[in-house]
Protein backbone atom coordinates (compact mmCIF):
# COMPACT_ATOMS: atom_id res chain seq x y z
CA UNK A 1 0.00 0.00 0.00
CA UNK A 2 1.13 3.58 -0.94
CA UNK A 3 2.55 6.15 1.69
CA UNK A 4 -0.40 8.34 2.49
CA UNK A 5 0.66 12.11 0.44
CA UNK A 6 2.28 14.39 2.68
CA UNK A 7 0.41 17.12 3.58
CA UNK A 8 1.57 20.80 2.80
CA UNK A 9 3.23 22.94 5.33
CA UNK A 10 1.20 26.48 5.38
CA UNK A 11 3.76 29.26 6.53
CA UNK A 12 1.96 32.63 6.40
CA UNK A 13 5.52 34.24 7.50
CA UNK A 14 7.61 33.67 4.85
CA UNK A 15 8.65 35.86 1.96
CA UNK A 16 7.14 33.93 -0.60
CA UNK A 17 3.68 34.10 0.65
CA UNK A 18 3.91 37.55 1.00
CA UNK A 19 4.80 38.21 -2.42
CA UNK A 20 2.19 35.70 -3.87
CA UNK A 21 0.11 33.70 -1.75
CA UNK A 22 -2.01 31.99 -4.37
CA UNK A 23 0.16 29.17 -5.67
CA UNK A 24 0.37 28.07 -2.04
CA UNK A 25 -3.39 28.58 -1.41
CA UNK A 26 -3.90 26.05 -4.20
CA UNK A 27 -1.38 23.41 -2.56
CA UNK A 28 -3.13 23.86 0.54
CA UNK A 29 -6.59 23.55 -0.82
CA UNK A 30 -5.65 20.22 -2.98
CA UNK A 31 -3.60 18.37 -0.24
CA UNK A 32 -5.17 19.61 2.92
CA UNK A 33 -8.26 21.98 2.46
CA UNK A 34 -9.07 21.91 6.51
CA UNK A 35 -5.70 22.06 7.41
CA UNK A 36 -4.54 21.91 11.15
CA UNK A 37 -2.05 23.60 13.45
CA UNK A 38 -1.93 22.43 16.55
CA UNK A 39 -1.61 24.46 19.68
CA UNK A 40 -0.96 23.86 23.28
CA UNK A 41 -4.40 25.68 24.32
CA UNK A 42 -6.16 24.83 21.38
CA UNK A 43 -6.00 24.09 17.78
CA UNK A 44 -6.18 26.15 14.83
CA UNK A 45 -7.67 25.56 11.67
CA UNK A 46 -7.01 27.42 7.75
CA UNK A 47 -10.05 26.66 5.51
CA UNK A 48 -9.44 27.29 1.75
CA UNK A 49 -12.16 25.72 0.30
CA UNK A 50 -15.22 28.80 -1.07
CA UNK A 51 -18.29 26.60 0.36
CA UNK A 52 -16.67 25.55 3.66
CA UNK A 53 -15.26 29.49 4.48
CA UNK A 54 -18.85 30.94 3.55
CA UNK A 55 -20.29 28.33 5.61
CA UNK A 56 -18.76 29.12 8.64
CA UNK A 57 -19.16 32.71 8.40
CA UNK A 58 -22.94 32.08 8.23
CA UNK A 59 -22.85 29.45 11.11
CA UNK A 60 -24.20 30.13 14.75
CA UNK A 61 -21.68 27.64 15.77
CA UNK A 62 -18.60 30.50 15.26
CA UNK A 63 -17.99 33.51 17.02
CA UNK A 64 -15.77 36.34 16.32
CA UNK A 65 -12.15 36.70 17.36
CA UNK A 66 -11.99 37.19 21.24
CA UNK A 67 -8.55 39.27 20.95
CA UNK A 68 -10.04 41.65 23.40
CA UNK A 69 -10.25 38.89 26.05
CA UNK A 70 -7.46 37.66 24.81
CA UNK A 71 -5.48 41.14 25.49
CA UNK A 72 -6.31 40.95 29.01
CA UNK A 73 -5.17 37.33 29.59
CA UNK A 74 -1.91 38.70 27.98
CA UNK A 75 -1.00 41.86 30.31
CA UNK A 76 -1.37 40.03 33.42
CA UNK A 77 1.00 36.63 32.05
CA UNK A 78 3.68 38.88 30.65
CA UNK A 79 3.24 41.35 33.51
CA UNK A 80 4.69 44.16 31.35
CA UNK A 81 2.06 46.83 31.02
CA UNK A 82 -1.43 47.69 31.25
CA UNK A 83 -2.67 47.03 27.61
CA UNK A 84 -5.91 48.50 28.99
CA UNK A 85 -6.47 51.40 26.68
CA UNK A 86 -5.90 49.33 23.18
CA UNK A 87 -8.20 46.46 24.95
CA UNK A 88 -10.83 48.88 25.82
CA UNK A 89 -11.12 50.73 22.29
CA UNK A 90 -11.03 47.58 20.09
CA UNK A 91 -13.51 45.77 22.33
CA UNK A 92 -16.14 48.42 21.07
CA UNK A 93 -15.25 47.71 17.16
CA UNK A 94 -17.89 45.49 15.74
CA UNK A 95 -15.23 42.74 14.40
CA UNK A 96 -15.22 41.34 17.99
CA UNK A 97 -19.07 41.77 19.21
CA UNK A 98 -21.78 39.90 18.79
CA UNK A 99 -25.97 40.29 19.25
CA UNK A 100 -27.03 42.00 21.07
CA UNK A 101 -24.35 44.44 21.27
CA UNK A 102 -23.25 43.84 17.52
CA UNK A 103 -26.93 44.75 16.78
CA UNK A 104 -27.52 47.47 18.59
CA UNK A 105 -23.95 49.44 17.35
CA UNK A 106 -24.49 48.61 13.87
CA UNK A 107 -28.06 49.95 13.62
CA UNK A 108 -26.75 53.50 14.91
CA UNK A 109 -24.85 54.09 11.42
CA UNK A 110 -26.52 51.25 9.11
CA UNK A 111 -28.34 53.65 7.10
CA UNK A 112 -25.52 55.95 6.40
CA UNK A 113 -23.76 53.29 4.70
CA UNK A 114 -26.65 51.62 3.05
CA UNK A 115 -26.04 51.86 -0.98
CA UNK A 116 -28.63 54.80 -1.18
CA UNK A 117 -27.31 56.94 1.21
CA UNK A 118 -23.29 55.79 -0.17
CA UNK A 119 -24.74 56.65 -3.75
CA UNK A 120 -24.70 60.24 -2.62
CA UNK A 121 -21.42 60.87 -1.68
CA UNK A 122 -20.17 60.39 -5.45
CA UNK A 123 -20.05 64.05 -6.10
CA UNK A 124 -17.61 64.19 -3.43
CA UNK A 125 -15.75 61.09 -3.72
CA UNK A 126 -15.16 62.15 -7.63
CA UNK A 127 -13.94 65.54 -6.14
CA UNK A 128 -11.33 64.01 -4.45
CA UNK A 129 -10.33 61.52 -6.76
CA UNK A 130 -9.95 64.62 -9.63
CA UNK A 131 -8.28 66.72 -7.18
CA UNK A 132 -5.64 63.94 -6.10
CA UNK A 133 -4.83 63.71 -9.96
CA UNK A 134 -4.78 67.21 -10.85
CA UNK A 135 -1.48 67.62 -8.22
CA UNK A 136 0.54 64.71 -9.75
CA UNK A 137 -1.15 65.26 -13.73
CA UNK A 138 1.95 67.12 -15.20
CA UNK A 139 4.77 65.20 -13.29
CA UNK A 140 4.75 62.35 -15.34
CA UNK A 141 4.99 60.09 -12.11
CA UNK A 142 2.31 58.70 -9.55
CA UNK A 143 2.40 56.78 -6.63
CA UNK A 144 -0.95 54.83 -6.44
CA UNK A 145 -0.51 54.63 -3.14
CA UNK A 146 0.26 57.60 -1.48
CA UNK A 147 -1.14 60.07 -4.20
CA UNK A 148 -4.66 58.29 -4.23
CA UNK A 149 -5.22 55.17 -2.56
CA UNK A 150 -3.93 56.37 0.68
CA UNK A 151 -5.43 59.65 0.79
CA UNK A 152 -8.84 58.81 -0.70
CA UNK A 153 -10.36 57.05 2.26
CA UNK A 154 -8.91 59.02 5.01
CA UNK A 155 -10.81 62.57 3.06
CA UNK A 156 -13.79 60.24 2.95
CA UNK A 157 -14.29 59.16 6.11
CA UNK A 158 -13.05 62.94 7.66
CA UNK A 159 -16.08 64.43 5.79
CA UNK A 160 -18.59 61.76 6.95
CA UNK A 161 -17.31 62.49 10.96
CA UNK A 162 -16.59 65.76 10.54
CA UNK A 163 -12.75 66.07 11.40
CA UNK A 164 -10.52 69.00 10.38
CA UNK A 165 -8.89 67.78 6.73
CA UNK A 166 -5.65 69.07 8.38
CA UNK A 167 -5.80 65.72 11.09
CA UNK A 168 -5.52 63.49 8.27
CA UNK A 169 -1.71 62.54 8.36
CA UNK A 170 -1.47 61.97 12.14
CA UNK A 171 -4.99 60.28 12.12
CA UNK A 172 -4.31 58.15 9.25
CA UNK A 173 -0.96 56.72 11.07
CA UNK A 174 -2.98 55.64 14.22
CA UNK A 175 -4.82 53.76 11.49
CA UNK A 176 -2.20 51.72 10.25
CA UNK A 177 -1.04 50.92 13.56
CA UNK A 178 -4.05 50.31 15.48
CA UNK A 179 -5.32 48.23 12.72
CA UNK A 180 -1.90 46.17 13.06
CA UNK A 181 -3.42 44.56 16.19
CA UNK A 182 -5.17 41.83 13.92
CA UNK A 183 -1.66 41.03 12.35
CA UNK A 184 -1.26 38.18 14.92
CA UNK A 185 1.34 37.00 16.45
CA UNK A 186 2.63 40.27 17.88
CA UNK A 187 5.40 41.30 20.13
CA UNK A 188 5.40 42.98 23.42
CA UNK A 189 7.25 45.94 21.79
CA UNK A 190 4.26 45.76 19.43
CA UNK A 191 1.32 45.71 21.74
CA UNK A 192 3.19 48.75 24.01
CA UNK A 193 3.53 50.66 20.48
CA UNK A 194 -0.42 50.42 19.58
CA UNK A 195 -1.12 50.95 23.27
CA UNK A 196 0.55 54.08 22.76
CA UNK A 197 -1.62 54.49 19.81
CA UNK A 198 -4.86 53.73 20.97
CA UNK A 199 -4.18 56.46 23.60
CA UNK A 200 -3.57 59.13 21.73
CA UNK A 201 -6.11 58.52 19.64
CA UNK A 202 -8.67 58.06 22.68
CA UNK A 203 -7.18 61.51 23.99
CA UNK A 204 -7.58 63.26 20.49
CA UNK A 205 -11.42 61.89 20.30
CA UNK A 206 -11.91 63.03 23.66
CA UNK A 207 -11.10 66.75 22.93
CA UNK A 208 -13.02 66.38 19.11
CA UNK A 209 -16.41 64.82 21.09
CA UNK A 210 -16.28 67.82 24.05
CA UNK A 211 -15.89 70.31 21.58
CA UNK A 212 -19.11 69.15 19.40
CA UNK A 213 -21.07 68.92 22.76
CA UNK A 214 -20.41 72.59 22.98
CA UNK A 215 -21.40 73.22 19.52
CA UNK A 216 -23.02 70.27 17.31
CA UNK A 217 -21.87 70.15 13.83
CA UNK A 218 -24.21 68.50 10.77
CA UNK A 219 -22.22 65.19 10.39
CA UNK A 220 -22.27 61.34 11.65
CA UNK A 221 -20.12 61.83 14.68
CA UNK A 222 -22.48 64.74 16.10
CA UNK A 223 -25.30 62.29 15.59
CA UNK A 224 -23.75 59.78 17.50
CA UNK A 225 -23.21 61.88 20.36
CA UNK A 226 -26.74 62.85 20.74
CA UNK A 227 -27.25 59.00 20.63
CA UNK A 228 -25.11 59.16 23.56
CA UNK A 229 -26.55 62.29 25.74
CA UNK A 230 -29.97 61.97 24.48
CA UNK A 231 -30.67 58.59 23.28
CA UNK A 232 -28.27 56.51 25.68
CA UNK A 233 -28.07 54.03 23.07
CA UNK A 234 -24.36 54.37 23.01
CA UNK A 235 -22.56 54.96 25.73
CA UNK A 236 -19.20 57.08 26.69
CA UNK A 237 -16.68 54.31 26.33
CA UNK A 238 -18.46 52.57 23.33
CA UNK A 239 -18.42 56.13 21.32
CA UNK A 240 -14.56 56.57 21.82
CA UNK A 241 -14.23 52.89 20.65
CA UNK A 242 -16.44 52.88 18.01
CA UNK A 243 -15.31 55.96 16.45
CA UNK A 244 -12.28 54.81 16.28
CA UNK A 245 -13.35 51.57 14.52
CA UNK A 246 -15.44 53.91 12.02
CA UNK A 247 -12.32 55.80 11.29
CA UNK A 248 -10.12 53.68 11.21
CA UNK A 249 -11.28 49.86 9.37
CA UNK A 250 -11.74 51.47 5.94
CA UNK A 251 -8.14 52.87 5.56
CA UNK A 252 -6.32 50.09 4.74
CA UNK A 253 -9.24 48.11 2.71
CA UNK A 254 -10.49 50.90 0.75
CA UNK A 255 -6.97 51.47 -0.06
CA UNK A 256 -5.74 47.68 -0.73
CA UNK A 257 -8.97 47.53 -3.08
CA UNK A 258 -7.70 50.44 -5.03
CA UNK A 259 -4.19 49.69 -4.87
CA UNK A 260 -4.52 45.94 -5.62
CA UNK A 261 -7.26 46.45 -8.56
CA UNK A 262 -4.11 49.06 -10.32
CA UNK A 263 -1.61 46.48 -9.81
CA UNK A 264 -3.47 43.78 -11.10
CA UNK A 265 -4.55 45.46 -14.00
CA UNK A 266 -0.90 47.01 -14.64
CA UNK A 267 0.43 43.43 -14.48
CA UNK A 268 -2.24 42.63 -17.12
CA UNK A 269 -1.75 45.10 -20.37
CA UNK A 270 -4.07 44.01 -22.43
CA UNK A 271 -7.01 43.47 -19.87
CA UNK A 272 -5.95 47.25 -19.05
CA UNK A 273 -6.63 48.67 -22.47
CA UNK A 274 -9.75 46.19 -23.14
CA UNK A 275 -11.20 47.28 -19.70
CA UNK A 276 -10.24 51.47 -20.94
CA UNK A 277 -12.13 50.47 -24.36
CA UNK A 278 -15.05 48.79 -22.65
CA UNK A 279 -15.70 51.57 -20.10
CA UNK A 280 -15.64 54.36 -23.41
CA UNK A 281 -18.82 52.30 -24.51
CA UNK A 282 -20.24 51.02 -21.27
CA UNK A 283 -19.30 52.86 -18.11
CA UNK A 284 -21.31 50.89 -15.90
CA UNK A 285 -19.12 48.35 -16.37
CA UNK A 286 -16.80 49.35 -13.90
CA UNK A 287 -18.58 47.71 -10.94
CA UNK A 288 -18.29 44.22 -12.54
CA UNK A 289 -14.76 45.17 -12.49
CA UNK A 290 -13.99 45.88 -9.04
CA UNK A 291 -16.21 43.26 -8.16
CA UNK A 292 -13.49 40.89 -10.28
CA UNK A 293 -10.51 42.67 -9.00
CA UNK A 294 -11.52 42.21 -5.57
CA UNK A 295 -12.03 38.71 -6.01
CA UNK A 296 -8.91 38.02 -7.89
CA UNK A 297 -6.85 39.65 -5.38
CA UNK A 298 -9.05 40.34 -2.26
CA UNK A 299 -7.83 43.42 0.21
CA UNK A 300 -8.63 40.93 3.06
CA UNK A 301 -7.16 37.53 3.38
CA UNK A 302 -7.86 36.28 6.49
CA UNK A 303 -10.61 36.19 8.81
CA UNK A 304 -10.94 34.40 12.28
CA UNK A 305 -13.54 32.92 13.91
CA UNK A 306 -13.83 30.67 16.92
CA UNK A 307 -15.57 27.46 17.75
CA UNK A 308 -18.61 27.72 20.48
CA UNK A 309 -19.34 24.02 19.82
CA UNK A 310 -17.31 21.10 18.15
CA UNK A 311 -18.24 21.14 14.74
CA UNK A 312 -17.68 18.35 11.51
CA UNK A 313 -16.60 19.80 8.49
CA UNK A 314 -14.34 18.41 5.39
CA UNK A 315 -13.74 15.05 7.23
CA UNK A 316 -12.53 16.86 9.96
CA UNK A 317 -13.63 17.41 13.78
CA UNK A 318 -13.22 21.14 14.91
CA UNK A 319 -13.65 21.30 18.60
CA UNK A 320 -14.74 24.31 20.92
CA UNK A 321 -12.53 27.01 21.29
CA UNK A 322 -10.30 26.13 18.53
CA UNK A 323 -9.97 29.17 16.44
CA UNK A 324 -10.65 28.70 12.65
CA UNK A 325 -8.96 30.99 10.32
CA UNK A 326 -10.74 31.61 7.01
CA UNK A 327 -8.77 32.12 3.77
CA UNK A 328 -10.73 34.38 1.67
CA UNK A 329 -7.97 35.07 -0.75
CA UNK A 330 -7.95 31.01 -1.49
CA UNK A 331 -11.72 30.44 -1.32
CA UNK A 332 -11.83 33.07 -4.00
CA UNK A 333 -9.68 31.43 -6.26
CA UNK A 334 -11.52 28.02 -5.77
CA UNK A 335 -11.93 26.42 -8.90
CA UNK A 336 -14.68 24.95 -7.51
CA UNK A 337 -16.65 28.10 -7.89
CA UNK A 338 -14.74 29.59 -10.50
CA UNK A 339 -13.85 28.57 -13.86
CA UNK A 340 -10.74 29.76 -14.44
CA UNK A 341 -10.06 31.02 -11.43
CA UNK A 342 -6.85 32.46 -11.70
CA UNK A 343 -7.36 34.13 -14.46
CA UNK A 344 -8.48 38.15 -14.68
CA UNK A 345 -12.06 38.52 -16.41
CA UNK A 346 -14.73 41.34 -15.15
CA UNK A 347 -17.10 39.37 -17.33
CA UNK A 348 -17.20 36.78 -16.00
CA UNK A 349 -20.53 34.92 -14.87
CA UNK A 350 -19.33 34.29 -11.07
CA UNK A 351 -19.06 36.27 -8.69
CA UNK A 352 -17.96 35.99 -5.24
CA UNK A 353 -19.92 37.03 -1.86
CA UNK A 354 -16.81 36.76 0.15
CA UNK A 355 -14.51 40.03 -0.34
CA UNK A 356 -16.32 41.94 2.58
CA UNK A 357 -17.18 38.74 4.60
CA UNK A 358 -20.92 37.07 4.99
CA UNK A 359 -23.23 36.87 7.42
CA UNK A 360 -24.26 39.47 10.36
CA UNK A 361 -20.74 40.62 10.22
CA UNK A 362 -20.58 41.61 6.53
CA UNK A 363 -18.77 44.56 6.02
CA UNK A 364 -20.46 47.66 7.40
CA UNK A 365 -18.05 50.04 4.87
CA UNK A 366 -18.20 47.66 1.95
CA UNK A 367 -20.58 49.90 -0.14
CA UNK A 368 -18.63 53.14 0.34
CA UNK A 369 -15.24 51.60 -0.24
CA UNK A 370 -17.01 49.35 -3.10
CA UNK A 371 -17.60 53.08 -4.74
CA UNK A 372 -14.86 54.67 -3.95
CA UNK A 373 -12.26 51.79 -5.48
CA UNK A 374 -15.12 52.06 -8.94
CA UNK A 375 -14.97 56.25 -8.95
CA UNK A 376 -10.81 55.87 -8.41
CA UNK A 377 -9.78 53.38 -10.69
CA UNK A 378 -12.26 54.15 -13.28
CA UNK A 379 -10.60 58.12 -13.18
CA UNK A 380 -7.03 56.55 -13.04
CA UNK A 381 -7.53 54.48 -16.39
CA UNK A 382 -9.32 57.41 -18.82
CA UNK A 383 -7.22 59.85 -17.11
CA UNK A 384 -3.96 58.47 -17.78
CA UNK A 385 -4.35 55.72 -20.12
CA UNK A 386 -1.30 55.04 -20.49
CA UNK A 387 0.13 53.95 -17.07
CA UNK A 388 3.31 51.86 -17.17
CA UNK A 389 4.16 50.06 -13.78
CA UNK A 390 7.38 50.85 -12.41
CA UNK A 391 8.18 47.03 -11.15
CA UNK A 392 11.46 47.61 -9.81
CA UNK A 393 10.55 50.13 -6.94
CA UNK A 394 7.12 48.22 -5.91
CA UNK A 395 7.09 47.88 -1.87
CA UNK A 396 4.66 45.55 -0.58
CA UNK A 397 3.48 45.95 3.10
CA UNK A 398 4.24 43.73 5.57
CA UNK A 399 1.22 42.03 6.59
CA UNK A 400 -0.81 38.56 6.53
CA UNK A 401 -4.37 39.96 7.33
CA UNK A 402 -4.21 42.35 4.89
CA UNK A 403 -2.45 42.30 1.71
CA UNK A 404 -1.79 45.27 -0.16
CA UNK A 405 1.17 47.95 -1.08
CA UNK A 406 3.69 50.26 0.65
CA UNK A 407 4.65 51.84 -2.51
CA UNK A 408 3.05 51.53 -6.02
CA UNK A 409 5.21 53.70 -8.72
CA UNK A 410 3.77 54.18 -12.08
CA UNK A 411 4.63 56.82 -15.00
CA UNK A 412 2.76 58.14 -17.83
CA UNK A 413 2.94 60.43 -20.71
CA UNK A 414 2.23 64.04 -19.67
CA UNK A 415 -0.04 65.92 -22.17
């Protein structure tokens, strides 16, 4: 009788996955689609497979990530620091709650980022974009990322809470780094850094909300305020956290989406110019697009969930507490859902629900960064048609959660 196959190691640390994950996806999801790491406290799981990952995000069975709890547990083993501050803000984001809590949060601002209400910030959004282009249009030379991609979200989400344009450097920073925390495993070093972080931040809200309780402003954090003072649906510590969160989660994704769509596309030529000629005749077509672009190189890889119960699936038995980690970037190159799936095509018949997640938890911000990568990338192209990517000087970012770029260089023919 044969040697069973071996099954794959999955590293998410080395260099290689960093620079292209998808060739090991496929390994993975061939040899070992509910593959197992085991742990000391408890096992976890990476699920590559598209039916099994948007089955567990629609399970009762699976709760979010507990890092919060998990934060605690952490300060008093090491006995290095209070992380108290960075625990306390990111227990109010809605990636780590769940009903009733979840419910009640997420029905404060669901209608401000329902597709109607997200439809009506184009005017604005194509502001931006133009006026992000105009300032690099006779240089020859863009960086995607810090010209536009970067930028983009941060103006957004300033104008929809109402924060001075001028805060958008420093606020954008605490971003990055609070937004780190999910990049598990971390270092003390690196939980005292976005400690740090997550009080300033805290501090900086703190003088922002007491200056709007003296005199309310016409924007989304005023409103939450009064659902604080007047509505107590909200209270004092959930605010600061959840402002943060509101801040804060669409940075990096909005700008992955946009930055990751360019590359793509730049790395593709010919899809480039057929996509320019297609949107000349049929602009609409740009939302099949990023709807292809963000499922042929999704912003967000990972996410976690944990067991509440033990659970069968793929052969396998997960048990309770052992956290499951779902591969988003693999189950949306399955070719079990996708003919072809490695291949770029914005016409294609499938599409995938997983890019923003499933479920209760589904993305609160995907329909304003869905329009915001369509309004940016659609500008790029018929602006400056003739992009060329400048390979050598790409910087990715460091990151498993999130994959996306430090530096994108491109040039152009100024006209």
């Amino acid at each position: 009788m044969p040697p069973a196959p071996k099954k794959p190691d999955f590293n998410p640390f080395v260099p290689e996955f960093q620079e292209n994950p998808y060739p090991i996806y496929q390994q993975l999801r061939q040899g070992d689609p509910v593959h197992r790491v085991r742990g000391f406290r408890f096992n976890q799981w990476f699920l590559t497979r598209y039916e099994d990952v948007q089955a567990v995000l629609n399970d009762g069975r699976f709760r979010v990530d507990d890092l919060p709890e998990r934060l605690g547990e952490k300060a008093a083993h090491l006995k290095q620091g209070d992380f108290e501050p960075l625990r306390g803000t990111i227990q109010h984001w809605l990636f780590f709650l769940e009903p009733p809590d979840h419910t009640r949060l997420r029905s404060l601002v669901q209608k401000t980022f329902s597709a109607m209400r997200v439809e009506l910030l184009r005017p604005l959004i194509q502001s931006l974009v133009d006026e992000q282009l105009d300032r690099v249009q006779s240089t020859g030379c863009i960086d995607i990322m810090a010209d536009l991609a970067a930028p983009l979200p941060a103006l957004v989400s300033l104008a929809l809470l109402g924060m001075p344009a001028a805060d958008r450097q420093q606020l954008t920073e605490w971003a990055y780094v609070l937004f780190h925390v999910f990049d598990q495993p971390l270092s003390l070093q690196d939980y005292q850094r976005i400690n740090q972080v997550a009080i300033a931040f805290r501090d900086y809200l703190e003088r922002r909300i007491a200056a709007l309780r003296q005199q309310p402003e016409d924007h989304l954090m005023s409103r939450l305020i009064e659902a604080c003072d007047r509505d107590q649906k909200i209270s004092e510590a959930e605010l600061l956290g959840f402002i943060s969160m509101l801040f804060s989660v669409g940075q990096e994704t909005t700008e992955n989406l946009i930055g990751n769509g360019m590359f793509a596309l730049l790395s593709h030529p010919q899809q480039l110019q057929q996509l320019i000629r297609d949107l000349e005749r049929e602009p609409g077509l740009i939302e099949s697009a990023i709807e292809e672009l963000l499922r042929y190189d999704s912003p967000v890889q990972i996410i976690s969930r944990t067991a509440l119960a033990a659970v069968e699936l793929g052969g396998q038995t997960i048990q309770a507490g052992d956290k499951v980690n779902l591969l988003l970037g693999a189950a949306n190159r399955d070719p079990a859902k996708f003919q072809q799936p490695d291949a770029l095509d914005w016409r294609r018949k499938e599409t995938s629900r997983l890019p923003f997640g499933s479920g209760i938890h589904y993305c609160l911000g995907a329909e304003l960064a869905r329009l915001q990568g369509q309004i940016a990338i659609q500008t790029l192209v018929q602006r400056l048609p003739d992009l060329i990517l400048d390979a050598k000087n790409v910087q990715r970012r460091k990151n498993i959660v999130l994959r996306g770029f430090k530096v994108l260089p491109v040039t152009f023919t100024v006209s």
